[in-house]
Protein backbone atom coordinates (compact mmCIF):
# COMPACT_ATOMS: atom_id res chain seq x y z
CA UNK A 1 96.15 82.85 111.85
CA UNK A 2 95.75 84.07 108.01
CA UNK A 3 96.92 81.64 105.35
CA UNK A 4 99.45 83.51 103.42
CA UNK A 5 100.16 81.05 101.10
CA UNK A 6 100.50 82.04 97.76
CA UNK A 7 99.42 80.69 94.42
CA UNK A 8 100.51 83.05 91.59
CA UNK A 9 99.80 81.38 88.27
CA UNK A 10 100.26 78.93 89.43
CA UNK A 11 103.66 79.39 90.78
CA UNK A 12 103.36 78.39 94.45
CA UNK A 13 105.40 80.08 97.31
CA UNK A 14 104.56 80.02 101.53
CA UNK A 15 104.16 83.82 101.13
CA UNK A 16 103.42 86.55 98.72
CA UNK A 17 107.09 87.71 99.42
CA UNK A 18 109.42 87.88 96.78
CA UNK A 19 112.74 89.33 95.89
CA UNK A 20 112.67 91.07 93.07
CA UNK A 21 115.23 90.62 90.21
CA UNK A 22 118.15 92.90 91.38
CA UNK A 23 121.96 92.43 92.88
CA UNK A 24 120.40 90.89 95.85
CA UNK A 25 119.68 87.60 93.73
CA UNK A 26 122.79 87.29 91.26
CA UNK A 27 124.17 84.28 93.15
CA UNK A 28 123.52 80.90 94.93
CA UNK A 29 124.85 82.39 98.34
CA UNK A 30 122.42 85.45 98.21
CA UNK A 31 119.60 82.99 97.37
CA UNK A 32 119.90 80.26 99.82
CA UNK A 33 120.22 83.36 102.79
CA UNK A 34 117.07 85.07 101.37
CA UNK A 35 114.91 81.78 101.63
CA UNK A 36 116.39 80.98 105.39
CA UNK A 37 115.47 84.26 106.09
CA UNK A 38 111.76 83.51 104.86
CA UNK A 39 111.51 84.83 101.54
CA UNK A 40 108.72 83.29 99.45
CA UNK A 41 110.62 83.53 96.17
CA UNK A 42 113.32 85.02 94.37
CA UNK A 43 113.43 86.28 90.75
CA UNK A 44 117.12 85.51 89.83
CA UNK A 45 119.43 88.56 88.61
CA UNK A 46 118.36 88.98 84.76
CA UNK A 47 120.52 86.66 82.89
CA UNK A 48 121.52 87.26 79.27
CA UNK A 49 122.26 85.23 76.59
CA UNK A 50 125.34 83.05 75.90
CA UNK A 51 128.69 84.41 75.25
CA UNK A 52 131.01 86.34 76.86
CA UNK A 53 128.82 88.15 80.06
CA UNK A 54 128.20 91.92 80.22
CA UNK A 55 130.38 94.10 82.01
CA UNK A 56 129.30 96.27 84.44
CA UNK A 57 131.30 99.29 85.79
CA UNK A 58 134.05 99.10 88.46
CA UNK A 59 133.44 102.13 90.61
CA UNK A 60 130.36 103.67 91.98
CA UNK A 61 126.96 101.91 90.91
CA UNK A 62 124.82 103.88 93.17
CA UNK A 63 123.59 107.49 93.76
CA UNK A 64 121.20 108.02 96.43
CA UNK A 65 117.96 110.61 97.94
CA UNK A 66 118.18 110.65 101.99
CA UNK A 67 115.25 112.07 104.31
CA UNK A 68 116.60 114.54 106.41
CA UNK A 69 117.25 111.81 109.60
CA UNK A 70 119.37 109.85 106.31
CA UNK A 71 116.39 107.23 105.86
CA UNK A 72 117.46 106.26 102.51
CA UNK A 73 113.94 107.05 100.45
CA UNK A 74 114.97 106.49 96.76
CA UNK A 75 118.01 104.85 94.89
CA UNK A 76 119.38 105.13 91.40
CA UNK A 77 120.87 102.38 90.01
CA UNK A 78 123.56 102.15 87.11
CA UNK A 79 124.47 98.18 87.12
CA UNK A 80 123.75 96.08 84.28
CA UNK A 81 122.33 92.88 84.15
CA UNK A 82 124.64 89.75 85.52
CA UNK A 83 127.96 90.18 84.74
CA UNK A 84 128.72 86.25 85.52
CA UNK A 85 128.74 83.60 82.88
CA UNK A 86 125.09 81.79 81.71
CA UNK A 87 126.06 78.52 82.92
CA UNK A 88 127.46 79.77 86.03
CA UNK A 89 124.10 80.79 86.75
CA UNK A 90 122.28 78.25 85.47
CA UNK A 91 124.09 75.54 87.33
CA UNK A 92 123.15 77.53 90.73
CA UNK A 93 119.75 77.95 90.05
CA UNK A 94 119.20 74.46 89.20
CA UNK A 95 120.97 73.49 92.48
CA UNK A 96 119.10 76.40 94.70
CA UNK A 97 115.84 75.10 93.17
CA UNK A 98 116.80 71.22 94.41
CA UNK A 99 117.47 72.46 98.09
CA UNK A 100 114.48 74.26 98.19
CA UNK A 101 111.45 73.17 96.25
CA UNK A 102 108.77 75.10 98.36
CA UNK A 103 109.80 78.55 97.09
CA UNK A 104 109.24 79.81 93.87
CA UNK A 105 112.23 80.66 91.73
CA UNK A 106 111.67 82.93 88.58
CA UNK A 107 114.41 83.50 86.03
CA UNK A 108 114.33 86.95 84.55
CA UNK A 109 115.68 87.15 81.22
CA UNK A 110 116.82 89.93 78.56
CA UNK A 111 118.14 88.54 75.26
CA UNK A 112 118.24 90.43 71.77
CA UNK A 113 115.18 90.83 70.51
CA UNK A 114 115.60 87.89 67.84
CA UNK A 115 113.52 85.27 67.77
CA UNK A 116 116.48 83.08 67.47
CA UNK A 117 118.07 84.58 71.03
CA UNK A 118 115.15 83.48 73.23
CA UNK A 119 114.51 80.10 71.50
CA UNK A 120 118.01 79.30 72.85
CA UNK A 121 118.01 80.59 75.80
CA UNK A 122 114.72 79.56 76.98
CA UNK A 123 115.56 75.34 76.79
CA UNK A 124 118.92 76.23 79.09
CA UNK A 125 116.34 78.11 81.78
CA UNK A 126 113.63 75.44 81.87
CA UNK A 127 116.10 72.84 82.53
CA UNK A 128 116.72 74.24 85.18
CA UNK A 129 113.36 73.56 86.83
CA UNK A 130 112.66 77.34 86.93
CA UNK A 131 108.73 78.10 87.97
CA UNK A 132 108.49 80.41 85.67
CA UNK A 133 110.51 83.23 83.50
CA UNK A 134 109.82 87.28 83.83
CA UNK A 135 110.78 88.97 80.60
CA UNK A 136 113.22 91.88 81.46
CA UNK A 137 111.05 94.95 79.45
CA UNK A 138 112.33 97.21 81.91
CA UNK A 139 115.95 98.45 82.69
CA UNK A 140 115.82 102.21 81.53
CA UNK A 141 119.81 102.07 81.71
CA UNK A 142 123.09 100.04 79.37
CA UNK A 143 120.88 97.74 77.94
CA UNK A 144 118.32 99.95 76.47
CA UNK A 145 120.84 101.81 74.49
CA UNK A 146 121.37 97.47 73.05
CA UNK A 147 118.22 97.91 72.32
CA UNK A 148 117.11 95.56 75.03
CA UNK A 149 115.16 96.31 78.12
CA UNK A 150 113.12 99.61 78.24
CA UNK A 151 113.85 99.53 74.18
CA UNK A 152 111.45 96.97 74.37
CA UNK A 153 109.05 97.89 76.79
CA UNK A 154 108.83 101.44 75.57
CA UNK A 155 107.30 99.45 71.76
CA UNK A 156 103.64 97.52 72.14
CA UNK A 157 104.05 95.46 69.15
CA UNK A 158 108.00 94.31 70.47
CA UNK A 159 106.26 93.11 73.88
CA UNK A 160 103.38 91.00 71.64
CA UNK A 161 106.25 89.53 69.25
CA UNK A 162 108.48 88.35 71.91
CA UNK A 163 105.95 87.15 74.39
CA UNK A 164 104.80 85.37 72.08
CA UNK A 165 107.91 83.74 70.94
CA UNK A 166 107.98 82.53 74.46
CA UNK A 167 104.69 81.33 75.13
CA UNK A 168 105.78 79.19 71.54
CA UNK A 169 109.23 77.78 73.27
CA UNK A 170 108.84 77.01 76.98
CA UNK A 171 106.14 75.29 78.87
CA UNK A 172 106.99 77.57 82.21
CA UNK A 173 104.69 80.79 83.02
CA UNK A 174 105.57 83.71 81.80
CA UNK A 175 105.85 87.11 83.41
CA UNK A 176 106.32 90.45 81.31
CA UNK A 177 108.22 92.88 83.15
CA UNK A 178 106.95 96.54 82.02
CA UNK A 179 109.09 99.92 82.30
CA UNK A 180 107.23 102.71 84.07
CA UNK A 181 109.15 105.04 81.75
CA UNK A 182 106.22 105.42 79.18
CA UNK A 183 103.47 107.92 78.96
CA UNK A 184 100.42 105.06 79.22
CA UNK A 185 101.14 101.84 81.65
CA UNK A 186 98.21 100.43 80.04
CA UNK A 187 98.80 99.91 76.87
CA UNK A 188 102.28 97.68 76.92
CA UNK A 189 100.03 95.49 79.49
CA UNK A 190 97.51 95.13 76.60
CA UNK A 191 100.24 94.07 74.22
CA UNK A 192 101.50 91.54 76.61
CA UNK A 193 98.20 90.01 77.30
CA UNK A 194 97.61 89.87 73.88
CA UNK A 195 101.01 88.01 73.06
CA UNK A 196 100.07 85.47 75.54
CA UNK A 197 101.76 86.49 78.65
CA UNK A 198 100.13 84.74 82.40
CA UNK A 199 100.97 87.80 83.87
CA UNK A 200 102.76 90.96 84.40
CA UNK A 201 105.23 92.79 86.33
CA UNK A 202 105.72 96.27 87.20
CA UNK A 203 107.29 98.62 88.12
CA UNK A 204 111.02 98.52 86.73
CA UNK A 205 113.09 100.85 87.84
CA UNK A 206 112.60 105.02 86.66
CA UNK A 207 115.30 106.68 84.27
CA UNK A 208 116.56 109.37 86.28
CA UNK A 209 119.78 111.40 87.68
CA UNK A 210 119.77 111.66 91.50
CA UNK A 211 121.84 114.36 91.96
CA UNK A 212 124.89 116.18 90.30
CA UNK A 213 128.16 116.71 92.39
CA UNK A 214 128.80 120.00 92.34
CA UNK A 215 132.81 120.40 93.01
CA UNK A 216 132.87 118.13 89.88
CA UNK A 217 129.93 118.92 87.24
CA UNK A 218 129.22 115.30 87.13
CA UNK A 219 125.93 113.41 87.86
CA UNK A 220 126.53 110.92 90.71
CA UNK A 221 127.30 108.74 90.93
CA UNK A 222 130.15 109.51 88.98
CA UNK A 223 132.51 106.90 87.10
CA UNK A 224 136.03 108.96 86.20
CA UNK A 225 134.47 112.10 86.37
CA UNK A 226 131.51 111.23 84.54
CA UNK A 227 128.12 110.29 85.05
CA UNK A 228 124.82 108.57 83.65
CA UNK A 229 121.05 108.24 84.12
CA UNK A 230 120.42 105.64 85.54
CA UNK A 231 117.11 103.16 87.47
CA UNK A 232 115.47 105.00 90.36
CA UNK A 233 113.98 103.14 93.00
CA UNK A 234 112.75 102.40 96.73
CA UNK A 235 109.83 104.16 98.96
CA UNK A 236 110.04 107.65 96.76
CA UNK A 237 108.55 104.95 93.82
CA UNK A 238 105.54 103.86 95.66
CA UNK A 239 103.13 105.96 94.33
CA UNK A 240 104.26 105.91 90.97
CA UNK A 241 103.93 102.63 91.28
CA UNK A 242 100.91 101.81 92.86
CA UNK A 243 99.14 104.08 89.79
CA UNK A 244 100.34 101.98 87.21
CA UNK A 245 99.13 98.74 89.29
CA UNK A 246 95.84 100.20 89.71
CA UNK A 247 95.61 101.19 86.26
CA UNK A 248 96.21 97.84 84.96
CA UNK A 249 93.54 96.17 87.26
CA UNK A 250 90.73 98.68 85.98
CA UNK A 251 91.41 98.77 82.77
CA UNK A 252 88.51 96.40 80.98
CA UNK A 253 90.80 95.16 78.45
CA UNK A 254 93.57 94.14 81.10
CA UNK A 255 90.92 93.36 84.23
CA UNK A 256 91.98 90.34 85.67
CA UNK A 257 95.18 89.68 84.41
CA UNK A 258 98.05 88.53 87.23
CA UNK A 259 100.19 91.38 88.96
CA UNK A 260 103.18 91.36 90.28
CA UNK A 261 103.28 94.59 92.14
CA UNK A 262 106.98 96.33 92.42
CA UNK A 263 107.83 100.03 93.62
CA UNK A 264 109.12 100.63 96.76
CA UNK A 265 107.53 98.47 98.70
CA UNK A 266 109.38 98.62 102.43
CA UNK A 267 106.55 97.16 105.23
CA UNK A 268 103.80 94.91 105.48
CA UNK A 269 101.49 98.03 104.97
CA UNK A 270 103.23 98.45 101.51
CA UNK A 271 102.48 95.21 100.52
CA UNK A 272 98.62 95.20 101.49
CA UNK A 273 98.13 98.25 99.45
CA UNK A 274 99.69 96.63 96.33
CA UNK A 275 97.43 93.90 96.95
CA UNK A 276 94.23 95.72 97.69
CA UNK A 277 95.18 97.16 94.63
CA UNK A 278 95.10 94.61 92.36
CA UNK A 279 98.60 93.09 93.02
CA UNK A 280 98.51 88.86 93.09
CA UNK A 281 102.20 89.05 94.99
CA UNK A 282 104.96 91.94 95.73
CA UNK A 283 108.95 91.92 94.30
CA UNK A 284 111.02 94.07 96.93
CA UNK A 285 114.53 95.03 96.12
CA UNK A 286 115.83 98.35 97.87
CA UNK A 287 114.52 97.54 101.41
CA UNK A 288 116.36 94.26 101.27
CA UNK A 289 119.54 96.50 100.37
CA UNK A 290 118.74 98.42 102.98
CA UNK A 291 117.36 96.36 105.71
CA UNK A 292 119.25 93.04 105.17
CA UNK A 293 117.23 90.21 104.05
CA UNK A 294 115.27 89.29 107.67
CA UNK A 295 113.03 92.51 106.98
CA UNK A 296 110.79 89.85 104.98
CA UNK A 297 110.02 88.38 108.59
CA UNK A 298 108.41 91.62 110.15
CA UNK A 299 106.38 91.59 106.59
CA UNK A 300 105.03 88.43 107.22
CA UNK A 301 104.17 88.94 110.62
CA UNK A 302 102.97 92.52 109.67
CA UNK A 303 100.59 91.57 107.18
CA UNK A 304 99.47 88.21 109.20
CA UNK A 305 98.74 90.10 112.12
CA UNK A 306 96.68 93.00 109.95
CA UNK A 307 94.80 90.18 108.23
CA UNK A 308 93.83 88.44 111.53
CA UNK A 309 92.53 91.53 113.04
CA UNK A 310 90.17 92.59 110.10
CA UNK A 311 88.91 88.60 109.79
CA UNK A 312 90.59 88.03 106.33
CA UNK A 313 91.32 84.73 105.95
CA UNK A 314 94.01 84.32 103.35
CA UNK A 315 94.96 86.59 100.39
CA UNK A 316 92.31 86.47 98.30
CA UNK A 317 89.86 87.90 100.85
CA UNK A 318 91.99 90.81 100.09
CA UNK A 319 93.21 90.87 96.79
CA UNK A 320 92.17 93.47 94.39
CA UNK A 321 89.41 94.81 97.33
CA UNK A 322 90.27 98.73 96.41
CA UNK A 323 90.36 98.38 92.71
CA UNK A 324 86.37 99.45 92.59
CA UNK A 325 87.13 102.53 94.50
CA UNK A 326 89.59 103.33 92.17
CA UNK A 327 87.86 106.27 89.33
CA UNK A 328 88.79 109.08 87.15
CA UNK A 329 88.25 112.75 88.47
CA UNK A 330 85.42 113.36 86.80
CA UNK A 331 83.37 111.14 88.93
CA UNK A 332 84.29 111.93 91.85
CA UNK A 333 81.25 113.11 94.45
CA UNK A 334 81.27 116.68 94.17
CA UNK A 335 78.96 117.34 96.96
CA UNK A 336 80.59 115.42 99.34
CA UNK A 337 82.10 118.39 101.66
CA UNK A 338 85.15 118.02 104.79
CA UNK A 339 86.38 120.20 106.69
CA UNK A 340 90.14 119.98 108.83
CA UNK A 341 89.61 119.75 112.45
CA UNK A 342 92.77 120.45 114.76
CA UNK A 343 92.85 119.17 118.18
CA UNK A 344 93.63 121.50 120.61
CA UNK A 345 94.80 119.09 123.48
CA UNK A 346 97.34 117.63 120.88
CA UNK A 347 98.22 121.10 119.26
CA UNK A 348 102.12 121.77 119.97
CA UNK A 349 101.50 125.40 118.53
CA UNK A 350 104.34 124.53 115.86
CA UNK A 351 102.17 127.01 113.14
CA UNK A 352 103.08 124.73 110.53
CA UNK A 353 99.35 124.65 109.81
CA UNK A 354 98.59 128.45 109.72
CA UNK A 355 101.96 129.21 107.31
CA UNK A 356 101.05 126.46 104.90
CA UNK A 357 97.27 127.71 104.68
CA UNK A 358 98.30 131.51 104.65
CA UNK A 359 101.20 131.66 102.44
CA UNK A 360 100.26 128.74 100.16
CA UNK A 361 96.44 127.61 100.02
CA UNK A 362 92.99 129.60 101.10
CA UNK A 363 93.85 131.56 104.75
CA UNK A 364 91.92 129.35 106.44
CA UNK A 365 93.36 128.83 109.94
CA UNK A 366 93.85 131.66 112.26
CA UNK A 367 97.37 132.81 113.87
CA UNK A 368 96.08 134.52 116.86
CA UNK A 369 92.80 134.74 118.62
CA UNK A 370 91.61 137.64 121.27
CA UNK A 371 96.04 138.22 121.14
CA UNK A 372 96.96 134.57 122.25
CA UNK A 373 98.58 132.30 119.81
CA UNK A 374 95.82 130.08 118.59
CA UNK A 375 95.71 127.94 115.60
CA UNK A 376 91.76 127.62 114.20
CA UNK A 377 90.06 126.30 111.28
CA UNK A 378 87.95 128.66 109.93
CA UNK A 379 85.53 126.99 108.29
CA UNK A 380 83.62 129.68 106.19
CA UNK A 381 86.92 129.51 104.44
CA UNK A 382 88.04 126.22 104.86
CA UNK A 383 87.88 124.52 100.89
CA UNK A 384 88.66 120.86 102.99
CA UNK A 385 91.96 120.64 100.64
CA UNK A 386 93.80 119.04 103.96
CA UNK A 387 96.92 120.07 102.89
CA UNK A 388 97.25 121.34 106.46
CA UNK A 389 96.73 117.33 108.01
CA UNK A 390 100.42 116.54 105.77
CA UNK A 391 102.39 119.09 107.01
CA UNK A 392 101.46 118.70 110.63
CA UNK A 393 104.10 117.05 112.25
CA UNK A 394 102.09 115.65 115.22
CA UNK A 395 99.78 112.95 113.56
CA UNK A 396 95.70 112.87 114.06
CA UNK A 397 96.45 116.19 115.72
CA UNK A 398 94.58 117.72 112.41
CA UNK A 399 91.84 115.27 111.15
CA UNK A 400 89.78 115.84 108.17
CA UNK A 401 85.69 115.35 109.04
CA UNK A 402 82.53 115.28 107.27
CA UNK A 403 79.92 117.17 106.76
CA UNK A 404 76.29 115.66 107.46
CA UNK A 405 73.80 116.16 104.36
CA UNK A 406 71.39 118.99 105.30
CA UNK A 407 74.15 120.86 107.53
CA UNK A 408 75.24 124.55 106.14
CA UNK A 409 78.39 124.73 104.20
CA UNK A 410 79.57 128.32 106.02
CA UNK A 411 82.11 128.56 103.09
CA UNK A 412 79.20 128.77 100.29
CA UNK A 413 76.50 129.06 102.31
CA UNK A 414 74.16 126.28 100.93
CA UNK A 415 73.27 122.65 102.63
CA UNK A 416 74.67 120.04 101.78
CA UNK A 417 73.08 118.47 99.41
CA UNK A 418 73.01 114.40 100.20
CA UNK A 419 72.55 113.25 96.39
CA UNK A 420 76.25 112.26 94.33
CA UNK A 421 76.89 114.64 91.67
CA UNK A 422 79.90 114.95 89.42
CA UNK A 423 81.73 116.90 87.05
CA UNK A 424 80.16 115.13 84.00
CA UNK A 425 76.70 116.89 84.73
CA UNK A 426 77.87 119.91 86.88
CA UNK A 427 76.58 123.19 85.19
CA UNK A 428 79.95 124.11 85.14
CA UNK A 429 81.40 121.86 82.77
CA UNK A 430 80.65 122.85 78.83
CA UNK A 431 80.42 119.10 77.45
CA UNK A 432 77.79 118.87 79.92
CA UNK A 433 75.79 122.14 78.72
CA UNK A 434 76.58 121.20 75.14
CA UNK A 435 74.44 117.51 75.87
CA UNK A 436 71.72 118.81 77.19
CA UNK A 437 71.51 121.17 74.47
């Protein structure tokens, strides 16, 4: 069976399972039910500094994207950080962390950005016996506008300063928790390495507006007939998500620094692609809202079961095994050539296929052939885009396959030609002409 023990700087956990900072860890009860449910760690609701607590609004806190069967698929978020009082917290934590010293407990934190603020605050935490502490660089919503949270994130040279202020004034690991809501994920991960930081985490949640209620005028959800922007999250995030992760794990300057992968992760297969990607552990958040808190369980087995199955031992037989096959555009093979295939014993004659192609992408697939309804690749047209394969709704009935080197291209009418070639020397490309000029 797979070891999935994890060891994230050192922060050791039974799995690479962990809530992710969020309501579903602002209290003791939540906690202690996430861990007998088989979470590997929590990352405690953000706590800020001492004083009277934030306050967080009284009606709706949620607005909401639905599939059309209402599978909830993304999830905007207005809620603040914990409204409950510092000590309050503390004292639980401290307590949670006694009853169960196997899992890892992380306390995220957003404080002014004053040197003074964290060197209080951080003494209070590690007393605790906190593993570790993720700075909160992320929430897009309330406390930006403090100029806390994405404020941060959103400023390099703020991440350096106050990572380094805590590397200075607590012994635990720390984790800098970067906003997705910037143009470049790369470079606020290059400021936090530089500051110090033993890893990072990402993604926080996406400013955004949901929806607007129409009978109203208001954005939802909607507070006395107003509304707000808000942190968007769950499966719509993924891919947003696993970018930035990937980007990180690439990037020379950044190569090799921890991730915490966060975005919308929902199943086991969620989680193996953050950590083929680069990812050391996953945070999940909206699927325990969703799910309850057991959905950890068919993770664990999930990802077990994968892991046994293609011989990988424990997590780092998989860790970061995609990032190489991760590259720009530009180096892409550009004689590589693949044509869509439909099946005709699994065709349900839906014509999904043939409207997408004709309407929308290169008339490729035919409608009717000798008067019967017949749906056909066509592959002197065929340009292999596959978006016919996503729109089928019958899976593998429309595959996606190869074409030898040294078999005719119909669509061009030239072989294939077996050596990699890419845009940087195509003919085509006029910073290629101008070098070999």
């Amino acid at each position: 069976m797979a070891d999935l023990r994890n060891n994230f700087v050192g922060i050791k956990s039974p799995n690479p399972f962990w809530l992710a900072s969020a309501p579903p860890t602002d209290k003791a009860y939540n906690v202690e039910r996430a861990f007998k449910a088989g979470w590997g760690g929590v990352v405690w609701k953000t706590l800020g500094e001492e004083g009277p607590p934030v306050v967080n609004v009284n009606g709706p806190r949620y607005g909401a994207i639905w599939g059309a069967d209402r599978r909830l698929l993304g999830l905007n978020n207005i809620e603040l950080i914990t409204d409950r009082d510092l000590y309050t917290n503390l004292r639980e934590m401290k307590q949670v962390k006694m009853n169960w010293p196997d899992r890892a407990l992380i306390a995220s934190i957003m404080v002014p950005c004053e040197e003074e603020s964290w060197k209080a605050i951080l003494p209070l935490v590690e007393e605790t016996g906190a593993d570790g502490i993720e700075l909160n660089f992320g929430c897009p919503h309330g406390m930006s506008e403090r100029g806390m949270g994405a404020a941060v994130g959103q400023v390099p040279e703020y991440i350096e300063m106050v990572v380094r202020w805590c590397k200075q004034y607590t012994r635990m690991p720390v984790i800098t928790k970067l906003t997705p809501n910037i143009t470049d994920i790369r470079k606020p991960a290059r400021a936090a390495k530089a500051g110090g930081t033993d890893a990072v985490s990402l993604i926080n949640t996406i400013n955004s507006i949901v929806s607007v209620d129409l009978d109203n005028f208001a954005p939802n959800p909607t507070v006395g007939g107003k509304g707000t922007h808000g942190g968007y999250c769950g499966p719509a995030v993924k891919p947003i998500a696993l970018n930035m992760v990937a980007e990180i794990a690439r990037d020379p300057e950044t190569h090799g620094l921890p991730i915490s992968g966060i975005g919308g992760i929902t199943t086991w297969r969620d989680a193996a692609e953050f950590l083929v990607l680069g990812a050391g552990n996953v945070q999940v958040c909206t699927a325990a809202m969703t799910y309850g808190f057991k959905i950890v369980q068919e993770m664990i087995s999930g990802l077990s079961d994968w892991m046994d199955a293609k011989g990988h031992r424990n997590l780092d037989d998989i860790t970061g095994r995609a990032v190489p096959n991760v590259t720009d555009w530009q180096y892409l093979n550009l004689n590589y050539i693949a044509k869509a295939h439909i099946d005709q014993d699994a065709c349900i004659k839906c014509g999904r296929c043939h409207i997408a192609c004709e309407d929308t992408s290169h008339q490729a697939i035919t409608q009717f052939v000798n008067g019967v309804r017949h749906f056909e690749v066509m592959e002197d047209e065929c340009v292999g885009c596959n978006l016919c394969v996503n729109v089928c709704p019958v899976e593998n009935c429309i595959t996606m396959v190869g074409l030898d080197p040294g078999t005719l291209d119909q669509r061009t009418g030239k072989v294939v030609d077996p050596n990699y070639a890419n845009w940087t020397t195509h003919p085509n490309n006029p910073m290629a002409r101008q070098a070999a000029e």
